[in-house]
C-alpha atoms as a PDB file:
ATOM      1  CA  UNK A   1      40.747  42.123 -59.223  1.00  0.00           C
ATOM      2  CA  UNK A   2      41.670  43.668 -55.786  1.00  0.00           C
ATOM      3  CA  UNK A   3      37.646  43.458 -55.323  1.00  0.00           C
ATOM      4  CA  UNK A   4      37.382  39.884 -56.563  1.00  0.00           C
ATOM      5  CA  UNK A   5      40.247  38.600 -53.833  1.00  0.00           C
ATOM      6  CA  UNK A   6      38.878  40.605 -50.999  1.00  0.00           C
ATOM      7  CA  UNK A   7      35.603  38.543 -51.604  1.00  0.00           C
ATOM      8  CA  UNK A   8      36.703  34.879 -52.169  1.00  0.00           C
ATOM      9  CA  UNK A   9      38.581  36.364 -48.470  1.00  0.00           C
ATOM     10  CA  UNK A  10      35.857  37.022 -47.054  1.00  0.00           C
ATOM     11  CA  UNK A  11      33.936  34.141 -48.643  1.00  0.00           C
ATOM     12  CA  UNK A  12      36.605  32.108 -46.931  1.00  0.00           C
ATOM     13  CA  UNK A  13      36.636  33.748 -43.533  1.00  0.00           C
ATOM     14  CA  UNK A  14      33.007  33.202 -43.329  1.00  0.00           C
ATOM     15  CA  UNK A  15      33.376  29.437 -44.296  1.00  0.00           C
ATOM     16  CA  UNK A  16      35.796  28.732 -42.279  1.00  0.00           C
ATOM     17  CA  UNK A  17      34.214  30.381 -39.296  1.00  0.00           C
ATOM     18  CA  UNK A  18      30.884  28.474 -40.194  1.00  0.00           C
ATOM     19  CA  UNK A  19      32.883  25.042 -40.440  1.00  0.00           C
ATOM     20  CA  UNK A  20      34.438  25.604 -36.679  1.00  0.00           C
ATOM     21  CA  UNK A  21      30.896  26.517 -35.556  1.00  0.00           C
ATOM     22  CA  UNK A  22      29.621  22.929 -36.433  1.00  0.00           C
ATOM     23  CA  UNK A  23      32.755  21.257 -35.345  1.00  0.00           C
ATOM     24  CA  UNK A  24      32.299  23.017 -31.894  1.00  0.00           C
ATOM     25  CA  UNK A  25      28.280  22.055 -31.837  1.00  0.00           C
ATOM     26  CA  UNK A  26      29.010  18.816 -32.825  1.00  0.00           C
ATOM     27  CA  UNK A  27      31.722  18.484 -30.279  1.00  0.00           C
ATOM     28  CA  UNK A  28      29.568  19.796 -27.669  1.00  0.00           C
ATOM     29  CA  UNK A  29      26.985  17.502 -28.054  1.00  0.00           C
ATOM     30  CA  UNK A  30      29.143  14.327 -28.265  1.00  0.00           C
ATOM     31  CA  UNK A  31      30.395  16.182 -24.521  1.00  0.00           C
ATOM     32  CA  UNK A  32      26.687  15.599 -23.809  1.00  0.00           C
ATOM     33  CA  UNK A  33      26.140  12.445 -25.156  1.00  0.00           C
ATOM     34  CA  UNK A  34      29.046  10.914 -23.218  1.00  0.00           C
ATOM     35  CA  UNK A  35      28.146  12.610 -19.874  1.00  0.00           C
ATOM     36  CA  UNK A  36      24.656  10.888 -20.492  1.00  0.00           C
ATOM     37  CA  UNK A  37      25.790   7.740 -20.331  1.00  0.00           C
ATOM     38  CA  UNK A  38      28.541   7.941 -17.842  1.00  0.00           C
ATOM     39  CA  UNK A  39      25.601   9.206 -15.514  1.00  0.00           C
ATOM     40  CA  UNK A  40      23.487   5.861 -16.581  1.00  0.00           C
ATOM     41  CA  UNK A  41      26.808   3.912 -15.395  1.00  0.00           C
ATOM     42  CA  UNK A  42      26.727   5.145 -12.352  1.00  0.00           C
ATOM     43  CA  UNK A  43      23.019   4.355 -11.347  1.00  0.00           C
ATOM     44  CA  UNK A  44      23.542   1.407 -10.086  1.00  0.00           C
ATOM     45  CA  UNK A  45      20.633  -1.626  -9.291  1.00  0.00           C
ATOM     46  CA  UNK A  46      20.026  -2.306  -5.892  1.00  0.00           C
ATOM     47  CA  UNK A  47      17.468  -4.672  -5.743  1.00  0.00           C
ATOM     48  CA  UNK A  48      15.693  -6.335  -8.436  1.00  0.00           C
ATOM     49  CA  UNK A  49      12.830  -8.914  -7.642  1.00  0.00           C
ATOM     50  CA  UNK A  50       9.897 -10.571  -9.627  1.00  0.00           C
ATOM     51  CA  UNK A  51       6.686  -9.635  -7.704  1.00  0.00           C
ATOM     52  CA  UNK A  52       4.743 -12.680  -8.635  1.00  0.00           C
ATOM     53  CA  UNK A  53       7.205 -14.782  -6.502  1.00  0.00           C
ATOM     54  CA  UNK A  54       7.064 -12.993  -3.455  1.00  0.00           C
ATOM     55  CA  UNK A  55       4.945 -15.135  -0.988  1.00  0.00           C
ATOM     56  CA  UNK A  56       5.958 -13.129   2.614  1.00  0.00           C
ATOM     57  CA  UNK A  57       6.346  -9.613   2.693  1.00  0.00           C
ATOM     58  CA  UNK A  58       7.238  -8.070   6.425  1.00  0.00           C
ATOM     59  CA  UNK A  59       7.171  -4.338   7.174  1.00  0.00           C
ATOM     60  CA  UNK A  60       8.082  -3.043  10.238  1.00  0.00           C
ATOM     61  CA  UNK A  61       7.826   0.522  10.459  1.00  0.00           C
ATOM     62  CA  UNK A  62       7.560   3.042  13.319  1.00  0.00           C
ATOM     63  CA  UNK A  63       3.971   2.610  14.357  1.00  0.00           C
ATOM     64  CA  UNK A  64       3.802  -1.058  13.608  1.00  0.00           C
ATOM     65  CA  UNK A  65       4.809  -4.680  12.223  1.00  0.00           C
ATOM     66  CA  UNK A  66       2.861  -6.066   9.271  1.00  0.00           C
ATOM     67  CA  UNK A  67       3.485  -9.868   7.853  1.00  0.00           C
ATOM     68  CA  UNK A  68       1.587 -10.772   4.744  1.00  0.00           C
ATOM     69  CA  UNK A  69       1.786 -14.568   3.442  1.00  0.00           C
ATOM     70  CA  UNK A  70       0.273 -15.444   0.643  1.00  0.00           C
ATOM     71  CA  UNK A  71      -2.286 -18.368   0.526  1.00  0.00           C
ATOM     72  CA  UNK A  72      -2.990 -19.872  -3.072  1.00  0.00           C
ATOM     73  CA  UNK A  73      -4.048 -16.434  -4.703  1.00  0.00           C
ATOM     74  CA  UNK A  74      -4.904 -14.514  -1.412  1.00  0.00           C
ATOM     75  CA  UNK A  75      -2.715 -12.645   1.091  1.00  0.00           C
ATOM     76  CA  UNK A  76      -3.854 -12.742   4.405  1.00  0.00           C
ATOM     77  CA  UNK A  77      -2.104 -10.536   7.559  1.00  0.00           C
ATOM     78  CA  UNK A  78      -0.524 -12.831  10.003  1.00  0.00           C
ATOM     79  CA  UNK A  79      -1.739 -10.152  12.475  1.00  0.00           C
ATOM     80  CA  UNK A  80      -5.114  -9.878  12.079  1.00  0.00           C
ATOM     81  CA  UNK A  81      -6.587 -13.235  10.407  1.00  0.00           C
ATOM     82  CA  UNK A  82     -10.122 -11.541   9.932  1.00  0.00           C
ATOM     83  CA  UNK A  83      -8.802  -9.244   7.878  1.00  0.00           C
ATOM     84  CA  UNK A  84      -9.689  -8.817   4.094  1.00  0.00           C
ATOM     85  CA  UNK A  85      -6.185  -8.064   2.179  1.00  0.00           C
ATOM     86  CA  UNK A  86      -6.816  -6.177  -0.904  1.00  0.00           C
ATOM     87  CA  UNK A  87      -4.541  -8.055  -3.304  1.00  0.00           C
ATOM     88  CA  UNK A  88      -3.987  -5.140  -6.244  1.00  0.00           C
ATOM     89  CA  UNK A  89      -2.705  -3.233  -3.120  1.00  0.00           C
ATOM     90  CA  UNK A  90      -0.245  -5.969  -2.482  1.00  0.00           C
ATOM     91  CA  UNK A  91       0.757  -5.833  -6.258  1.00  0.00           C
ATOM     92  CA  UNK A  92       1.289  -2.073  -6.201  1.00  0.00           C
ATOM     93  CA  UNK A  93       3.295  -2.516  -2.914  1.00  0.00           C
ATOM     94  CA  UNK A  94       5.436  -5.088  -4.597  1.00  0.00           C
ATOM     95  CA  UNK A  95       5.815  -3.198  -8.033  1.00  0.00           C
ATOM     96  CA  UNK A  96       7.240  -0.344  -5.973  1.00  0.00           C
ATOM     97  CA  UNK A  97       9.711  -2.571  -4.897  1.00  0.00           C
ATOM     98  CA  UNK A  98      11.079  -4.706  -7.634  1.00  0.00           C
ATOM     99  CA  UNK A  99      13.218  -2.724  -9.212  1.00  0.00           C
ATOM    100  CA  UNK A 100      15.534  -0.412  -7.181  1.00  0.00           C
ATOM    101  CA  UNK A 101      18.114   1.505  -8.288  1.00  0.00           C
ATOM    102  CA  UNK A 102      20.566   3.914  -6.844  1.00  0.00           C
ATOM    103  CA  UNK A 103      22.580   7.026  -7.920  1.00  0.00           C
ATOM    104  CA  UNK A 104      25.194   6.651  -5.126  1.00  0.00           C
ATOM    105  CA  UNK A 105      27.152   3.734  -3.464  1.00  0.00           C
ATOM    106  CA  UNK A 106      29.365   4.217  -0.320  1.00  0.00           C
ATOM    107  CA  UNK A 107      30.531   0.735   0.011  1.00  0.00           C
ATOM    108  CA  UNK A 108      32.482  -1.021   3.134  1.00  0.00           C
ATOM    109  CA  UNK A 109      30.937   1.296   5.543  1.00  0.00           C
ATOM    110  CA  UNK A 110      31.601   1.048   9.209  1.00  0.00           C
ATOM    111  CA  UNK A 111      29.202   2.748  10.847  1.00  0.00           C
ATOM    112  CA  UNK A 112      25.646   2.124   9.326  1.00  0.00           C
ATOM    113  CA  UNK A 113      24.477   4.592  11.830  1.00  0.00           C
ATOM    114  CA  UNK A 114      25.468   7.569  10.804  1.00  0.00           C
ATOM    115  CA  UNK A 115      23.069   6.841   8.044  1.00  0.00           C
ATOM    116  CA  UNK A 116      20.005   5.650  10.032  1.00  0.00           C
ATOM    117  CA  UNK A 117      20.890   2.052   9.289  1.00  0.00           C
ATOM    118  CA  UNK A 118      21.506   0.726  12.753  1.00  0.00           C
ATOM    119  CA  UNK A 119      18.399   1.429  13.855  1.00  0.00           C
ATOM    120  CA  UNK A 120      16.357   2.175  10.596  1.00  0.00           C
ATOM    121  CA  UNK A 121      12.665   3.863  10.245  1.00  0.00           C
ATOM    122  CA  UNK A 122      11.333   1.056   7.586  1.00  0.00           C
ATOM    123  CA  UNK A 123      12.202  -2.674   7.116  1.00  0.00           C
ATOM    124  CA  UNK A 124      11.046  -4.036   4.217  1.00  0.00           C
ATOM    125  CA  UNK A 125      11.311  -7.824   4.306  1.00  0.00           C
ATOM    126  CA  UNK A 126      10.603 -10.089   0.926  1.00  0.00           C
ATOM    127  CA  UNK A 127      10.952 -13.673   0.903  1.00  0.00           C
ATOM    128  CA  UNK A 128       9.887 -16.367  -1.582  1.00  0.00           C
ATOM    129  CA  UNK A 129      11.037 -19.934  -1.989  1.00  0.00           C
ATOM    130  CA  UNK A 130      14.533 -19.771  -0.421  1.00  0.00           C
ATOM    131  CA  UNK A 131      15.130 -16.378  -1.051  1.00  0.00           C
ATOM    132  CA  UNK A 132      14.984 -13.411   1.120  1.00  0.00           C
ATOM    133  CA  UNK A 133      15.929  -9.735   0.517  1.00  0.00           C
ATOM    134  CA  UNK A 134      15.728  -7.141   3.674  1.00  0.00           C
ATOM    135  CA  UNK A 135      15.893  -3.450   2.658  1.00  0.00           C
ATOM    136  CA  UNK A 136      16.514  -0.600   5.296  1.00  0.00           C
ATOM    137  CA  UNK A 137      15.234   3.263   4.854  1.00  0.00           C
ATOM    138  CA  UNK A 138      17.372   5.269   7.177  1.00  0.00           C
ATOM    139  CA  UNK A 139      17.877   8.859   6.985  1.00  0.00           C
ATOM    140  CA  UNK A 140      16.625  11.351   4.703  1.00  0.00           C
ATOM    141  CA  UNK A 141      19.793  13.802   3.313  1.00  0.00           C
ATOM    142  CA  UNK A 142      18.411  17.126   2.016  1.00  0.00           C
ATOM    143  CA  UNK A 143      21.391  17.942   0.864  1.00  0.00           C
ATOM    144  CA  UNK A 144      21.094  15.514  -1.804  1.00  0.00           C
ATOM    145  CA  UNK A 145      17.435  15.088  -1.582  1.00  0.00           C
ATOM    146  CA  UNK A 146      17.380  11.062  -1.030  1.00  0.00           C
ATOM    147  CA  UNK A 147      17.100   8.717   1.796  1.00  0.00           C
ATOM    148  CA  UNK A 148      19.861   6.029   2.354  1.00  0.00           C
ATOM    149  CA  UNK A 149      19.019   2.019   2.311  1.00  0.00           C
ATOM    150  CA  UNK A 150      21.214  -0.807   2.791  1.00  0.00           C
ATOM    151  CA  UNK A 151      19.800  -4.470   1.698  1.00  0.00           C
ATOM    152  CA  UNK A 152      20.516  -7.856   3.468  1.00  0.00           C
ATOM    153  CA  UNK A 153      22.830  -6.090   5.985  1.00  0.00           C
ATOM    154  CA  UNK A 154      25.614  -5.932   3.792  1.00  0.00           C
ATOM    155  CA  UNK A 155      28.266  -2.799   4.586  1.00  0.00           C
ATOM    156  CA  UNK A 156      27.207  -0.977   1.543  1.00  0.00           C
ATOM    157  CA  UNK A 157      24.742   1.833   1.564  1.00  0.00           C
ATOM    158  CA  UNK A 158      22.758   3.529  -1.431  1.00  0.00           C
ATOM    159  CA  UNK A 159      20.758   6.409  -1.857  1.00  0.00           C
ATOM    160  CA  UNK A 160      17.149   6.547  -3.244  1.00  0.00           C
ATOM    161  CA  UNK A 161      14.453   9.091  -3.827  1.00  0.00           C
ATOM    162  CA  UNK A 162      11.476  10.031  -1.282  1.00  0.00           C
ATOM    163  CA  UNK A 163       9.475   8.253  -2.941  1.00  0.00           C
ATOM    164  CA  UNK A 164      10.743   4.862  -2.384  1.00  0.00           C
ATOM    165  CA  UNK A 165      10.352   5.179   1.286  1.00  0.00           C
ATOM    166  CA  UNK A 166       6.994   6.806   0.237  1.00  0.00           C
ATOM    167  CA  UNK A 167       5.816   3.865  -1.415  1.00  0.00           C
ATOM    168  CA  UNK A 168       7.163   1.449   1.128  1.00  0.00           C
ATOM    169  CA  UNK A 169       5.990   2.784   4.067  1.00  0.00           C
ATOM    170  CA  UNK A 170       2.670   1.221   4.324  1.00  0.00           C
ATOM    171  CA  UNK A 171       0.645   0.205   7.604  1.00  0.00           C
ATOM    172  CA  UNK A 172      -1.797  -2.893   7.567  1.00  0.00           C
ATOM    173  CA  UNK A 173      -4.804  -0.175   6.596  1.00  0.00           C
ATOM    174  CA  UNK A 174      -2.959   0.340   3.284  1.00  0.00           C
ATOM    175  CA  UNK A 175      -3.485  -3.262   2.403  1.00  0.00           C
ATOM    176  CA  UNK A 176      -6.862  -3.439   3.763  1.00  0.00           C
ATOM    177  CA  UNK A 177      -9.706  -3.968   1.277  1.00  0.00           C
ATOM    178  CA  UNK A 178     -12.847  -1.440   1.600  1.00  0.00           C
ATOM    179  CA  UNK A 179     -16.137  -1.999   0.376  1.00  0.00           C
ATOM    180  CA  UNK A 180     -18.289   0.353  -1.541  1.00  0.00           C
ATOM    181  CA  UNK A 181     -19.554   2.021   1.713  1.00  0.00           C
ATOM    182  CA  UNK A 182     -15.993   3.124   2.471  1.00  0.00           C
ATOM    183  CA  UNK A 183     -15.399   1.203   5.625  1.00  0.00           C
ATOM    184  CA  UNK A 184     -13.099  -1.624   5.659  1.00  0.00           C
ATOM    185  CA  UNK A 185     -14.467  -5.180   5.401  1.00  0.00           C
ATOM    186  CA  UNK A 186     -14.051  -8.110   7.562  1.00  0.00           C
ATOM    187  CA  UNK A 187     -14.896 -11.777   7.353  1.00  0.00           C
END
């Protein structure tokens, strides 16, 4: 009988340590589950636009000023009237931009310089109708591996990946349309 009770013991023990190893898992992963969304809170939306609206687009970067209007179903560069806009290089341009979003938010900032904002490296300008939106790519932090941006010179500043600036940082040759030779065309 001794033998019998030392078993059901044991059986127990092992149960018991089998049920706390579940309750810990689960646990755990609820931890995860809840960290997962609090980090979805915090991205925040910056900017969020229909591309199909947009009729203006302005980019003034450091090696030039682009302005784009769009004319019935063309864009044409305000610039240079001769030349040929390639219009799905306008839509990819504006797809990059319509939807922005940001992991970090300083808000009622003082000095927009001491992000690059007072004097930034790309300004994107949108307009359509009677709305406007003006986005700002300052620095680059490689600490946290984004750049900052501010929109419509509000006080607020956000961070976004590389890539945005990447993707926004486009000279009049990026919109130019080339023909099957490889050089760009012209009316």
């Amino acid at each position: 009988m001794n033998e019998k009770r030392k078993k059901q013991l044991l059986f127990l023990v092992i149960f018991f340590c089998l049920l706390l190893a579940v309750f810990v898992a689960i646990k755990i992963y609820q931890s995860g589950a809840r960290e997962s969304e609090e980090t979805d809170e915090e991205s925040c939306l910056v900017m969020q636009i229909d591309p199909s609206q947009v009729k203006e687009i302005g980019i003034i970067n450091g090696t030039e000023s682009i302005n784009l209007s769009k004319r019935g179903q063309e864009w044409k560069c305000l610039e240079d009237e001769n030349a040929i806009i390639d219009s799905e290089a306008v839509t990819r341009f504006l797809e990059q931009a319509s939807n922005i979003v940001s992991d970090i938010k300083i808000e009622q900032v003082e000095d927009m310089a001491q992000y690059g904002l007072e004097q930034p490296k790309l300004n994107v300008t949108l307009q359509w109708e009677d709305n406007m939106y003006i986005l700002k790519v300052g620095d680059f932090n490689s600490v946290i591996d984004s750049c900052y941006i501010s929109l419509n010179d509000e006080k607020t500043v956000y961070t976004a990946d590389i890539t945005l600036y990447n993707g926004l940082n486009k000279t009049l040759d990026d919109f130019k349309q080339i023909n099957i030779e490889g050089d760009e065309t012209s009316e």
